[in-house]
C-alpha atoms as a PDB file:
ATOM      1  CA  UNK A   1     -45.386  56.451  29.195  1.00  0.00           C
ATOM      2  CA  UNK A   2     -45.200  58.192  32.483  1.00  0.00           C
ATOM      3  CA  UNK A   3     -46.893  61.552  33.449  1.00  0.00           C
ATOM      4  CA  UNK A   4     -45.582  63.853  36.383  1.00  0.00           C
ATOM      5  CA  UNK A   5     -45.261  67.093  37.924  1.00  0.00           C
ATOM      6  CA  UNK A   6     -42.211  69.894  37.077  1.00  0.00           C
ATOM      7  CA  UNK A   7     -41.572  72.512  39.678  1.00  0.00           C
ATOM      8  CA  UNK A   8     -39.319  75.191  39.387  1.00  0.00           C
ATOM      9  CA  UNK A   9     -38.742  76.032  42.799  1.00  0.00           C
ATOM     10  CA  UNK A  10     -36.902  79.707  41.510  1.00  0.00           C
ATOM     11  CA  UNK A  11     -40.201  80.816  40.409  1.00  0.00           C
ATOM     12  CA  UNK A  12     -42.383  79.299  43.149  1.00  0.00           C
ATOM     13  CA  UNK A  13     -42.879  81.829  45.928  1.00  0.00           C
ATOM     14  CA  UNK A  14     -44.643  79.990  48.424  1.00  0.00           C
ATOM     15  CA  UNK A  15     -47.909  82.080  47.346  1.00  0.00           C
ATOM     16  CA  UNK A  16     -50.104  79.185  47.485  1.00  0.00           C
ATOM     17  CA  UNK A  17     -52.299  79.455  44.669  1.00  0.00           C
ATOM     18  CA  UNK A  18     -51.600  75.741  43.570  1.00  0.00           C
ATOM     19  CA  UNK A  19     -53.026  74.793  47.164  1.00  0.00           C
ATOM     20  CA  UNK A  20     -56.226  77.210  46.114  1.00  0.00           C
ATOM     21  CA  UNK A  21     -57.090  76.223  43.290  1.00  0.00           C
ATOM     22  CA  UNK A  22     -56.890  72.186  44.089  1.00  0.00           C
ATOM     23  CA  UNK A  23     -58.482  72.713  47.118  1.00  0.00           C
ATOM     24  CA  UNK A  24     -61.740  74.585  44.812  1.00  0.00           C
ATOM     25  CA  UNK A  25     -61.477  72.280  42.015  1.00  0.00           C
ATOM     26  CA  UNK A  26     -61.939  68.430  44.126  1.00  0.00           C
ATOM     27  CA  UNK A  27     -64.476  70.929  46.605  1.00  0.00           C
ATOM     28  CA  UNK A  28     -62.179  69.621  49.589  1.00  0.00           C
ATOM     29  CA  UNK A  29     -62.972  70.778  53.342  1.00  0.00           C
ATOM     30  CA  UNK A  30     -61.194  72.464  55.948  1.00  0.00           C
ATOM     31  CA  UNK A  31     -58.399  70.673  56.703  1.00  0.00           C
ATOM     32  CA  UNK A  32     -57.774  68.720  53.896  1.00  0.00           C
ATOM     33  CA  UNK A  33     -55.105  69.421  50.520  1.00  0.00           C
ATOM     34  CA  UNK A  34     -54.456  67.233  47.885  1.00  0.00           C
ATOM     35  CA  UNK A  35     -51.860  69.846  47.057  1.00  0.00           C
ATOM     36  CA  UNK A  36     -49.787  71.209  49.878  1.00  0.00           C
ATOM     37  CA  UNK A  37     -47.051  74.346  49.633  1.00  0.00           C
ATOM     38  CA  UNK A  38     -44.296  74.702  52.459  1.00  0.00           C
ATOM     39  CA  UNK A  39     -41.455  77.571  52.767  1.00  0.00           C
ATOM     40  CA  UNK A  40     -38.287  76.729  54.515  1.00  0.00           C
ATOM     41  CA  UNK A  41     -35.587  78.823  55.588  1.00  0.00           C
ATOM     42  CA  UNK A  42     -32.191  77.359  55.210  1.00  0.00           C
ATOM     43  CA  UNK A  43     -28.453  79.090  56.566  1.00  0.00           C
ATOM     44  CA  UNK A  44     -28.354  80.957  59.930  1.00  0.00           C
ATOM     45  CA  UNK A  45     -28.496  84.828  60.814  1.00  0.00           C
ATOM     46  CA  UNK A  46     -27.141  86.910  58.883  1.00  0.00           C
ATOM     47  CA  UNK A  47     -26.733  84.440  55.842  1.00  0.00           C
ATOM     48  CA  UNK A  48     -30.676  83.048  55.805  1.00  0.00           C
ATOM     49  CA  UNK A  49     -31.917  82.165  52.765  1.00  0.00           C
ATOM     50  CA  UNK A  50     -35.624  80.734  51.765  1.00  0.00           C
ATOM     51  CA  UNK A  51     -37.295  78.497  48.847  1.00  0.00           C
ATOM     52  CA  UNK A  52     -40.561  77.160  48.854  1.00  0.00           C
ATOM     53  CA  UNK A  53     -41.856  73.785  47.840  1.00  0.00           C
ATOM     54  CA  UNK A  54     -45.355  72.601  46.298  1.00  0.00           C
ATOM     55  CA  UNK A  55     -46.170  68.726  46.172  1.00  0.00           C
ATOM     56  CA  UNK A  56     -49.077  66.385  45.246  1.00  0.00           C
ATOM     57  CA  UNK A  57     -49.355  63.063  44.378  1.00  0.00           C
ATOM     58  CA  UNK A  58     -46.170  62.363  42.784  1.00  0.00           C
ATOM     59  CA  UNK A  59     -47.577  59.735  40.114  1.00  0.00           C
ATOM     60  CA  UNK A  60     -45.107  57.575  41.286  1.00  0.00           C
ATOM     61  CA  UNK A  61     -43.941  54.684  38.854  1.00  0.00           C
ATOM     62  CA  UNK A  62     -43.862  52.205  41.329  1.00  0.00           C
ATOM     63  CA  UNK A  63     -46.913  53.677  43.618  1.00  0.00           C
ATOM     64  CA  UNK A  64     -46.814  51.395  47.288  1.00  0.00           C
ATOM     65  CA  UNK A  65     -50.190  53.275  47.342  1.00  0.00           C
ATOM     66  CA  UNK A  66     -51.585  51.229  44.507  1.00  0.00           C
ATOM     67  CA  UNK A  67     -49.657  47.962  45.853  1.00  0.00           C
ATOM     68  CA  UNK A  68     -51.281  47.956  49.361  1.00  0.00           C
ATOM     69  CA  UNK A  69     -54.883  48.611  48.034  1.00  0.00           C
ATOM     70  CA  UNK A  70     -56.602  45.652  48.656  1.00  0.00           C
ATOM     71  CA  UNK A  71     -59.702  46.441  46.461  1.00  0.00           C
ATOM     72  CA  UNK A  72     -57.882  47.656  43.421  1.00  0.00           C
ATOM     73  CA  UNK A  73     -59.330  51.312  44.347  1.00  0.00           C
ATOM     74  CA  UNK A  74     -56.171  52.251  43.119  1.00  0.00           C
ATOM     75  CA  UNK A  75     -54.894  52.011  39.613  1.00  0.00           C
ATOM     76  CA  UNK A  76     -52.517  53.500  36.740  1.00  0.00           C
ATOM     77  CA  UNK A  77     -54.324  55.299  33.834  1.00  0.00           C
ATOM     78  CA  UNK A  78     -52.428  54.040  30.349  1.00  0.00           C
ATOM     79  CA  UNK A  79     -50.351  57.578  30.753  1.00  0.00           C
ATOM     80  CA  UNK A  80     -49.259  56.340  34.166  1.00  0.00           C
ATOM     81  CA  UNK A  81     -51.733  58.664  35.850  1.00  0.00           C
ATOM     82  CA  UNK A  82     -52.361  57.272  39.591  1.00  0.00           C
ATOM     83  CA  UNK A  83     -56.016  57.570  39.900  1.00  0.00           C
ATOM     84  CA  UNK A  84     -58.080  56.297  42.967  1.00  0.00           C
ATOM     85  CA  UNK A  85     -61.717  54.875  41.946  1.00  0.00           C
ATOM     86  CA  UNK A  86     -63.574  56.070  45.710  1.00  0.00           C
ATOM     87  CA  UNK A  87     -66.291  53.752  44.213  1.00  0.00           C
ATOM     88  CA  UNK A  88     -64.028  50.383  45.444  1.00  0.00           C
ATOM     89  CA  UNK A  89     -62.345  52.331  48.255  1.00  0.00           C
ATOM     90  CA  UNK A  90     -63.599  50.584  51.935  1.00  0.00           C
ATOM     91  CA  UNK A  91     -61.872  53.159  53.998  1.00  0.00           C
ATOM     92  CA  UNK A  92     -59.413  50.702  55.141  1.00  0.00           C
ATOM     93  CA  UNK A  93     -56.631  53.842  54.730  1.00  0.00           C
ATOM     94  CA  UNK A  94     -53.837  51.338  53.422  1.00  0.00           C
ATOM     95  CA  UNK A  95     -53.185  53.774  50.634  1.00  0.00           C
ATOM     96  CA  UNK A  96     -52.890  56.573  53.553  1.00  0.00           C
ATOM     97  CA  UNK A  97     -50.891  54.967  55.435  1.00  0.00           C
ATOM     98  CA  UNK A  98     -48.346  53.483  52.995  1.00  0.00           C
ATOM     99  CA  UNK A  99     -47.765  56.957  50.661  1.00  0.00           C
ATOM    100  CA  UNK A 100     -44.059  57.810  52.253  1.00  0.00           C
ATOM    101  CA  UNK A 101     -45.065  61.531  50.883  1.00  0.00           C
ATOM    102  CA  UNK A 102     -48.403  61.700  53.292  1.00  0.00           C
ATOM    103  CA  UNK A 103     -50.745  62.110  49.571  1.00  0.00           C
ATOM    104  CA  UNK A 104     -53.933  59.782  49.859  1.00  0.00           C
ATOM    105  CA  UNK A 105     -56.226  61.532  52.291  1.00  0.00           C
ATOM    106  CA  UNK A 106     -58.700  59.697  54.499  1.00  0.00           C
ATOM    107  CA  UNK A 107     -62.457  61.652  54.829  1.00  0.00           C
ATOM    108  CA  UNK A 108     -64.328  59.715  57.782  1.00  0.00           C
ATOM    109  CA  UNK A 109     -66.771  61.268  56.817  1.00  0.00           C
ATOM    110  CA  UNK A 110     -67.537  59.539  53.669  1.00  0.00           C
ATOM    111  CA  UNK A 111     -65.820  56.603  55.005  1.00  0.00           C
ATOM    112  CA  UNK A 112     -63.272  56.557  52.185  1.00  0.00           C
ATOM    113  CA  UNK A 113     -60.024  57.703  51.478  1.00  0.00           C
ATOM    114  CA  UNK A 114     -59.045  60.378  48.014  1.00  0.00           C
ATOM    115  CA  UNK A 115     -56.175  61.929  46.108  1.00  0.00           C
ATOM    116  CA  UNK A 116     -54.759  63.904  43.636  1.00  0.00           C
ATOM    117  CA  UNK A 117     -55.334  62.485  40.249  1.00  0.00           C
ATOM    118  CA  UNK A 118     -53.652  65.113  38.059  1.00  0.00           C
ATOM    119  CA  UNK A 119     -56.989  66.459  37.110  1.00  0.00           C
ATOM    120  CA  UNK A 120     -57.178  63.501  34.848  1.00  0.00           C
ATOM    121  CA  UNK A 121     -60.867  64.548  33.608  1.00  0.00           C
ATOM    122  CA  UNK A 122     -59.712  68.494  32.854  1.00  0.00           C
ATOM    123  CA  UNK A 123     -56.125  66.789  31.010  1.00  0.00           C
ATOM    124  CA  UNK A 124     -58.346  64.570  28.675  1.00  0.00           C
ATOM    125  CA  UNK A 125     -60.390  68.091  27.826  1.00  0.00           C
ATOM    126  CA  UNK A 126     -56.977  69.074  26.820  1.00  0.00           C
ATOM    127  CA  UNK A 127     -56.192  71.648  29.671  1.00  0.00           C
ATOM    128  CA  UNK A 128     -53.799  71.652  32.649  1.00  0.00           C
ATOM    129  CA  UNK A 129     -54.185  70.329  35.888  1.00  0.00           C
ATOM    130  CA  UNK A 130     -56.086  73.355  38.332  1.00  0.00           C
ATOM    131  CA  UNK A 131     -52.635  73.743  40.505  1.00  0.00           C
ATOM    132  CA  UNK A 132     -50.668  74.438  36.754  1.00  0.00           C
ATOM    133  CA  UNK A 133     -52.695  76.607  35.444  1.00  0.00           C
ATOM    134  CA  UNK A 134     -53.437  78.637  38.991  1.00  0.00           C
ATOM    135  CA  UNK A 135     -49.989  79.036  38.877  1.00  0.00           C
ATOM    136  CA  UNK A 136     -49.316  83.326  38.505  1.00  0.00           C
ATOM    137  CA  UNK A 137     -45.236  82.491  38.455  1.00  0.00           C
ATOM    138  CA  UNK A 138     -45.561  79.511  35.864  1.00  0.00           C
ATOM    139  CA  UNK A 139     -43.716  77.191  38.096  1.00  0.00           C
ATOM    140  CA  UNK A 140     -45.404  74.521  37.967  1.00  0.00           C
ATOM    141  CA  UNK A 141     -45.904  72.737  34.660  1.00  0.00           C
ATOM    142  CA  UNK A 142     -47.124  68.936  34.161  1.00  0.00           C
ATOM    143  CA  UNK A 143     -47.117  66.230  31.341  1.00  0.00           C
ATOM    144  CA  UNK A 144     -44.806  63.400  30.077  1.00  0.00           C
ATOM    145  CA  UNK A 145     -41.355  63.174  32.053  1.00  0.00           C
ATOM    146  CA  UNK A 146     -39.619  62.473  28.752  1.00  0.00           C
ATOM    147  CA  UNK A 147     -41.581  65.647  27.016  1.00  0.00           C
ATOM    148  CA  UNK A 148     -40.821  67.328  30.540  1.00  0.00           C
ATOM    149  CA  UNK A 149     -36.956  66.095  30.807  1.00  0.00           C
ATOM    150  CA  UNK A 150     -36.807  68.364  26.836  1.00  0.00           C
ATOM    151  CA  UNK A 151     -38.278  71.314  27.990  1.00  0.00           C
ATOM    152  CA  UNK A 152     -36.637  72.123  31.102  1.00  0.00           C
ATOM    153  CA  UNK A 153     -33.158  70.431  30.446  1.00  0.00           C
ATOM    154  CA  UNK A 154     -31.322  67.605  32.161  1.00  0.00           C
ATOM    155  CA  UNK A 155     -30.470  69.405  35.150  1.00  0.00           C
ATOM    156  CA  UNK A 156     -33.400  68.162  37.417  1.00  0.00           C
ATOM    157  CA  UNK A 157     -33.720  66.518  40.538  1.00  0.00           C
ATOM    158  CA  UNK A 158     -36.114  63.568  40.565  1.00  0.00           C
ATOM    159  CA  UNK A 159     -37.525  64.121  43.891  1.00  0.00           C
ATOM    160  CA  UNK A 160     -34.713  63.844  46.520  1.00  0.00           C
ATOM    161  CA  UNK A 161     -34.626  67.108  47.741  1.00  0.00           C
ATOM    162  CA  UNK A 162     -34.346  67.802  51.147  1.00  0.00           C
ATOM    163  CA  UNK A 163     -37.764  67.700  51.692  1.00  0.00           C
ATOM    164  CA  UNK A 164     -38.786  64.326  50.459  1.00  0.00           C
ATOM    165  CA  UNK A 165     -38.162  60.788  51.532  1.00  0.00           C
ATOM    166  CA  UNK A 166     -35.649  58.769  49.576  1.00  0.00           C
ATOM    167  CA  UNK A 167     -37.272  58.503  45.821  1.00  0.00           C
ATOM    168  CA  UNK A 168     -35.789  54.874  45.807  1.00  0.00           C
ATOM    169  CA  UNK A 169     -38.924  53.147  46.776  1.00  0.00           C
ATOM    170  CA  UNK A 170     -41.556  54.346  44.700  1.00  0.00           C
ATOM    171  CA  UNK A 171     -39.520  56.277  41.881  1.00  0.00           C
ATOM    172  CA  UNK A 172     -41.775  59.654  41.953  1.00  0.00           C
ATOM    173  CA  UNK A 173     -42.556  61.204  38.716  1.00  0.00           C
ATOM    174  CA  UNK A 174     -41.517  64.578  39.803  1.00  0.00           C
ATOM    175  CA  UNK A 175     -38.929  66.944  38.330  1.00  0.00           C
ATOM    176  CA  UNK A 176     -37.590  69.831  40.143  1.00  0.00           C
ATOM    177  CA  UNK A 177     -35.541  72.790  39.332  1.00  0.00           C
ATOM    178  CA  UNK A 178     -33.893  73.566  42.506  1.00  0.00           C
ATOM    179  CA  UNK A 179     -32.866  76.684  44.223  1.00  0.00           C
ATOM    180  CA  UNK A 180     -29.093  76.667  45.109  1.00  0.00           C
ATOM    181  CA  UNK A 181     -30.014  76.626  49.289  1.00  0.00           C
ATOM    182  CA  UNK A 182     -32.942  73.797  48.410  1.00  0.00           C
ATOM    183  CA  UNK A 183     -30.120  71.196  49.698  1.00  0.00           C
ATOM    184  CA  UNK A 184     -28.265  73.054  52.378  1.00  0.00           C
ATOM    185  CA  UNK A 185     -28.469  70.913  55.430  1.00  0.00           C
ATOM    186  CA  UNK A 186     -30.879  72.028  58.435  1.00  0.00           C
ATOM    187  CA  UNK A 187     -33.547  73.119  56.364  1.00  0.00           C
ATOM    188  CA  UNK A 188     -36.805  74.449  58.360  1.00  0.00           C
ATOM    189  CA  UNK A 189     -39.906  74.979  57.699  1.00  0.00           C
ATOM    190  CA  UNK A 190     -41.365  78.159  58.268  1.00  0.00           C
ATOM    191  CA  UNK A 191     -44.731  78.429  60.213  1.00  0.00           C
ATOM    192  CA  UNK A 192     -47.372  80.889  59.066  1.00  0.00           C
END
């Protein structure tokens, strides 16, 4: 079994609710997201066009994260959750600084390192991660990739949008619905 994100990157408008509501929920500081949304603007003037892009912790099926944790910090729940126990963590920022999508977070102040765990605790409660249900466009959605795959059709990327690093490595557990300029070339983030 593997668990993951969906976005649907024609409803998402770059509001950043998602980024709100995860930032509330794990009480994170200044600075810090275990959920980040980005806009880009793709084409030149006249012809510009924009879509917008929210990410986490991609769940990953083969997480580099979890392989280069040399405490075991880092494990898979039986759904295939990626969960970090802080508990173990010794700060050495491995998981940090192996993640090719920039998730695990180091806090020096605490001395240890954190991420996204899909709201693991609020899922076995039997509600939705905070960043789904904060959602006001419903593009976000999360569960099983197969369950996932049914509900939003077969014509998904699985992570390789422009955006992302090459999913070949680590084989994210993300499904996106993408908006027809999401792979035009030369696509920029905008800067707020």
């Amino acid at each position: 079994m593997s668990v993951g994100f969906y976005l649907d990157q024609s409803r998402c408008t770059g509001c950043r609710a998602c980024q709100v509501v995860c930032k509330d929920k794990n009480r994170l500081e200044v600075g810090t997201l275990y959920r980040e949304a980005h806009s880009y603007t793709v084409g030149e003037f006249p012809k510009v066009q924009g879509f917008s892009y929210t990410f986490s912790c991609n769940h990953c099926e083969d997480p580099v994260c979890l392989k280069n944790c040399p405490t075991g910090a880092i494990y898979k729940a039986a759904d295939g959750t990626v969960i970090q126990d802080q508990s173990k963590c010794i700060g050495c920022r491995m998981c940090v600084m192996s993640c090719p999508y920039g998730q695990p977070k180091y806090f020096p102040e605490k001395g240890v390192s954190g991420k996204c765990d899909g709201c693991y605790g609020l899922r076995q409660e039997g509600s939705q991660p905070a960043c789904v249900a904060g959602c006001p466009n419903r593009a976000l959605d999360f569960g099983d990739m197969d369950e996932l795959r049914a509900k939003y059709g077969s014509d998904l990327d699985n992570g390789s949008i422009v955006v992302l690093p090459s999913p070949e490595e680590t084989h994210p557990n993300v499904l996106i619905k993408a908006k027809d300029c999401a792979f035009a070339q030369g696509a920029r983030e905008l800067t707020w």
